[in-house]
Protein backbone atom coordinates (compact mmCIF):
# COMPACT_ATOMS: atom_id res chain seq x y z
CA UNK A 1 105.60 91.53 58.16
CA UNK A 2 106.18 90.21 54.82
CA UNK A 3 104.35 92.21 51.67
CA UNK A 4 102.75 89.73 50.72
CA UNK A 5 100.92 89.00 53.80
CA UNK A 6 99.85 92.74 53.55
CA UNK A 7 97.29 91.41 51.08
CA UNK A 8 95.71 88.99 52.98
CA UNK A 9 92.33 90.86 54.74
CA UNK A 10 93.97 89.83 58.53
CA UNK A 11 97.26 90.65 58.28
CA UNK A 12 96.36 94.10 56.43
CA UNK A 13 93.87 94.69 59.58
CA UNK A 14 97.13 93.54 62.25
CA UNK A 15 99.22 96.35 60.10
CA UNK A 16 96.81 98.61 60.28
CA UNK A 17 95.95 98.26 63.90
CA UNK A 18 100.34 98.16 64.28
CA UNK A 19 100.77 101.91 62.79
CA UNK A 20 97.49 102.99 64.73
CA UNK A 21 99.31 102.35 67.98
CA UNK A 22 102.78 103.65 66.63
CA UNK A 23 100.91 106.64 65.98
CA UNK A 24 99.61 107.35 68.82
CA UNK A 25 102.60 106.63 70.91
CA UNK A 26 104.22 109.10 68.55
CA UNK A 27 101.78 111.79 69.55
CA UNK A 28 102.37 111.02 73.51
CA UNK A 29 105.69 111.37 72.99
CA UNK A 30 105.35 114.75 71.26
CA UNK A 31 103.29 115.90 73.83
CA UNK A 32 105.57 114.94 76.50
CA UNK A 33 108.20 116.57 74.87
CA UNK A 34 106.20 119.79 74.86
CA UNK A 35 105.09 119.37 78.28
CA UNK A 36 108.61 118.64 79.65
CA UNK A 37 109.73 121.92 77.68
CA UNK A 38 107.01 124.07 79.10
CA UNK A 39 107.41 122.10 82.55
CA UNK A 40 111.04 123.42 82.67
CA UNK A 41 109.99 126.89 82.94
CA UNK A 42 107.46 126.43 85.44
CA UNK A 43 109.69 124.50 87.75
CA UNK A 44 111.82 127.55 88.62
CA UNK A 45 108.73 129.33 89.76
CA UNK A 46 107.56 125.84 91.85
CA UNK A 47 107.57 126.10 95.57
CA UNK A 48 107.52 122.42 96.90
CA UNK A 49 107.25 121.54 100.39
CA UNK A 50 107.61 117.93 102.05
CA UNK A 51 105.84 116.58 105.40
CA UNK A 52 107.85 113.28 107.31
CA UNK A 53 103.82 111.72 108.22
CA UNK A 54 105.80 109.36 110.79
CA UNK A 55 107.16 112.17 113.02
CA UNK A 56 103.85 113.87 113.11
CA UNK A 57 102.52 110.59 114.00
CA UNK A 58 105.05 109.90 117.23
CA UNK A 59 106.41 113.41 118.09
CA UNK A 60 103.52 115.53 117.27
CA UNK A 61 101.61 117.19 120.57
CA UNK A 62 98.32 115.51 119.59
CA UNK A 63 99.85 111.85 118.97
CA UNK A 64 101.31 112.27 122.46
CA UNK A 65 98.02 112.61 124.20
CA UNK A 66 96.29 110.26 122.35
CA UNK A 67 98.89 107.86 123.04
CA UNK A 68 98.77 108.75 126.62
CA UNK A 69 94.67 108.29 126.43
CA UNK A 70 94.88 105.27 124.87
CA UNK A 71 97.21 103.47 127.77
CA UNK A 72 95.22 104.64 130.35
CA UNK A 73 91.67 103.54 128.31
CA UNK A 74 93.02 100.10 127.69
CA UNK A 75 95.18 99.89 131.15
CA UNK A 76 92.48 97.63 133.12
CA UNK A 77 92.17 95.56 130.06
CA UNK A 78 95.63 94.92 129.86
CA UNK A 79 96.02 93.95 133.51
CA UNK A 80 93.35 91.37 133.33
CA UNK A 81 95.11 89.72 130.20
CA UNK A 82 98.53 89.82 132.73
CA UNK A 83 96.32 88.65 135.76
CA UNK A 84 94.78 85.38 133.15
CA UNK A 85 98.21 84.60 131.91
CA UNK A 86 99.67 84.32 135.40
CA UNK A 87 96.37 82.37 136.77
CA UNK A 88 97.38 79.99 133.48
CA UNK A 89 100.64 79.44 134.34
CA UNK A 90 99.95 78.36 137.90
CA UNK A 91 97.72 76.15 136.70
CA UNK A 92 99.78 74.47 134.21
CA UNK A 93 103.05 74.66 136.76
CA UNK A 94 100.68 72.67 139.07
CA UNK A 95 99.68 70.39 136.75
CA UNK A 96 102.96 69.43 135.33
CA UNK A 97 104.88 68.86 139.15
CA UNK A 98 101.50 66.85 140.17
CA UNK A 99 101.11 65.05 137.31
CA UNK A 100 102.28 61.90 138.55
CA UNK A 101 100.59 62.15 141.92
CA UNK A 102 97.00 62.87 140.58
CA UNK A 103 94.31 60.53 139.53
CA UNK A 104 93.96 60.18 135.72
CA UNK A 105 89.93 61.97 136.37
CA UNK A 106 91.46 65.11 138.52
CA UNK A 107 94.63 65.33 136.21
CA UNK A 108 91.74 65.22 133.19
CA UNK A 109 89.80 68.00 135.16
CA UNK A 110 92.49 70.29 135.45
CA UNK A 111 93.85 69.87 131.85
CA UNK A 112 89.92 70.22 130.64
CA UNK A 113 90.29 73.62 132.87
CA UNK A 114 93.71 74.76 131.58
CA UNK A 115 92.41 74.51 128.35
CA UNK A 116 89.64 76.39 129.09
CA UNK A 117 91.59 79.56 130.58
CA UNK A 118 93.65 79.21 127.84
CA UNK A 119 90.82 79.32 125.11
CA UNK A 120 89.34 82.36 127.15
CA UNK A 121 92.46 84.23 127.60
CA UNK A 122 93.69 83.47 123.52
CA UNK A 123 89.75 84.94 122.68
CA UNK A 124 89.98 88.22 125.32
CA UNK A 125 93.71 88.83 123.75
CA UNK A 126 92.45 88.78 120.45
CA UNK A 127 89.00 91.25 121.66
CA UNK A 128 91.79 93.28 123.31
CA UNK A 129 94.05 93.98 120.32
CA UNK A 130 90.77 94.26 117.99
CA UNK A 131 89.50 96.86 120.42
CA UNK A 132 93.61 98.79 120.56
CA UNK A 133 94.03 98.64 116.56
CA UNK A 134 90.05 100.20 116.17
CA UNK A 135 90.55 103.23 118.48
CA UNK A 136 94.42 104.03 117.79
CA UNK A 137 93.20 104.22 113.88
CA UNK A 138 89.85 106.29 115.25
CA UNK A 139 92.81 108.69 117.00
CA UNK A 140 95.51 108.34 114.05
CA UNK A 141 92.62 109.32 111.58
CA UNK A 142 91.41 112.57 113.49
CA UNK A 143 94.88 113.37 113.81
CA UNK A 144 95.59 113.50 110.26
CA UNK A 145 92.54 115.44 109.90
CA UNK A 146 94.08 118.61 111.93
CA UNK A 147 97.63 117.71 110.46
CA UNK A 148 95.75 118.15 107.14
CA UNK A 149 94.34 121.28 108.13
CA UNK A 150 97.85 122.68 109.56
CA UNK A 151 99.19 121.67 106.24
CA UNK A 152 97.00 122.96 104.34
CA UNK A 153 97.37 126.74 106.45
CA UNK A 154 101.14 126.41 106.46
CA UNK A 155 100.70 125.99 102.48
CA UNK A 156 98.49 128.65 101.40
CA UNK A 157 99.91 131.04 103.74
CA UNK A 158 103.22 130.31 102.39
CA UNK A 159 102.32 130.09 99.05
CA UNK A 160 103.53 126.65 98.58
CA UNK A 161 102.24 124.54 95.25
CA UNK A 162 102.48 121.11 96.17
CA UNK A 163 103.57 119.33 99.43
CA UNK A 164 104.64 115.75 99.27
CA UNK A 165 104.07 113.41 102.25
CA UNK A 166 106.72 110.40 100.67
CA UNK A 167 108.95 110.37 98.60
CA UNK A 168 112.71 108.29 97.52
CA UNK A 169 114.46 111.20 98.25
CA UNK A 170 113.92 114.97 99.45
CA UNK A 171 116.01 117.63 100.37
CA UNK A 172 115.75 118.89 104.04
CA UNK A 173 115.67 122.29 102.66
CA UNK A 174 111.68 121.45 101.57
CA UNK A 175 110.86 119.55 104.59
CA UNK A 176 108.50 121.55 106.65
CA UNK A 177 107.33 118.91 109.66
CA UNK A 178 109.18 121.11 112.03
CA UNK A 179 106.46 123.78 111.25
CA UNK A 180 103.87 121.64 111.40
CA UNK A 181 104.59 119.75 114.46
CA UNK A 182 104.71 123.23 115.79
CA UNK A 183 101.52 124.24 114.87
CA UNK A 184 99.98 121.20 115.75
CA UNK A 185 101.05 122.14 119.38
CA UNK A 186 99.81 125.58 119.33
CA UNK A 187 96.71 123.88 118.71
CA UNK A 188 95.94 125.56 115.66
C-alpha cells in the first residue's frame, strides 16, 4: 500500500483492519509457541492408548452373536427373495423359448406378469436390505455402547489420558483392542 493512499479515509480503514489481523495472528502464534513449550513437558508424563473400532466390530464376542442373530432373524426373508428370483427366472426362461409359439395376448400376459414379479421382488429386496441396514446399526450402536464402557474401565483403571479410535499412524505398543476385545468377552 502506497503512503499516499494511507490518507484516503478507505484505504487508512483496509490498513488498519490489515495490522488488526497481523496482530492477532501474532498473538496465536505466541501462544502456540508457549503452549507447544509447556506441551513438551507434559507429553513425557502422557499415557495414550489406541482402539482398532473395526476389529471390535468383526472379532469382538458381542459382534459375533449379533451377527449370528441377525442371519437367523433375516434367514426366512432371505429365502423368499431366493424362492421370487428363481420363480422369475422360470418365468422369463419360459417366456423367451415360447416366445414364438405363443399368441401375441398370452405372450402379453406373461410379460405383464414377469413384470409384475419383478416389480414385487425389486420392492421386497429393497424392504429387505432397509430392514438388514436398520437392525445391524440398532446392534453396531449398542455394541459400541459396552465397547465404550470397556474402554472407558480399561482407561481409568489404567490410568490412561486419552485413547484414540483412528488415527494415520500408531504404534502397536499403544494399541489396546486386544484388552478390550477381551473384556468384551468376559462380558464385562
Amino acid at each position: 500500500m502506497s503512503l499516499a493512499c494511507r490518507d484516503e479515509p478507505a484505504c487508512r480503514a483496509a490498513w488498519r483492519f490489515k495490522e488488526s489481523k497481523l496482530k492477532i495472528l501474532f498473538g496465536v502464534l505466541a501462544m502456540m509457541a508457549v503452549a507447544c513449550g509447556s506441551a513438551s513437558s507434559l507429553a513425557a508424563d502422557l499415557k495414550i492408548g489406541f482402539i482398532d473400532a473395526e476389529r471390535i466390530n468383526k472379532e469382538s464376542v458381542p459382534a459375533e452373536r449379533a451377527s449370528k442373530q441377525l442371519e437367523k432373524e433375516f434367514a426366512p426373508r432371505a429365502q423368499e427373495l431366493q424362492r421370487r428370483e428363481a420363480q422369475i427366472k422360470t418365468l422369463q426362461g419360459q417366456l423367451e423359448k415360447d416366445a414364438l409359439t405363443l399368441g401375441e395376448a398370452e405372450r402379453r400376459t406373461k410379460e405383464q406378469e414377469l413384470g409384475r414379479l419383478t416389480l414385487d421382488f425389486q420392492r421386497m429386496q429393497r424392504e429387505y436390505r432397509e430392514d438388514l441396514n436398520l437392525r445391524r446399526n440398532q446392534e453396531l450402536g449398542a455394541l459400541f455402547e459396552r465397547a465404550n464402557r470397556v474402554i472407558r474401565q480399561i482407561a481409568e483403571a489404567e490410568k490412561y489420558d486419552i485413547i484414540f479410535q483412528e488415527a494415520v499412524y500408531r504404534n502397536p505398543k499403544i494399541d489396546i483392542t486386544e484388552k478390550v476385545l477381551k473384556a468384551l468377552a468376559e462380558g464385562k
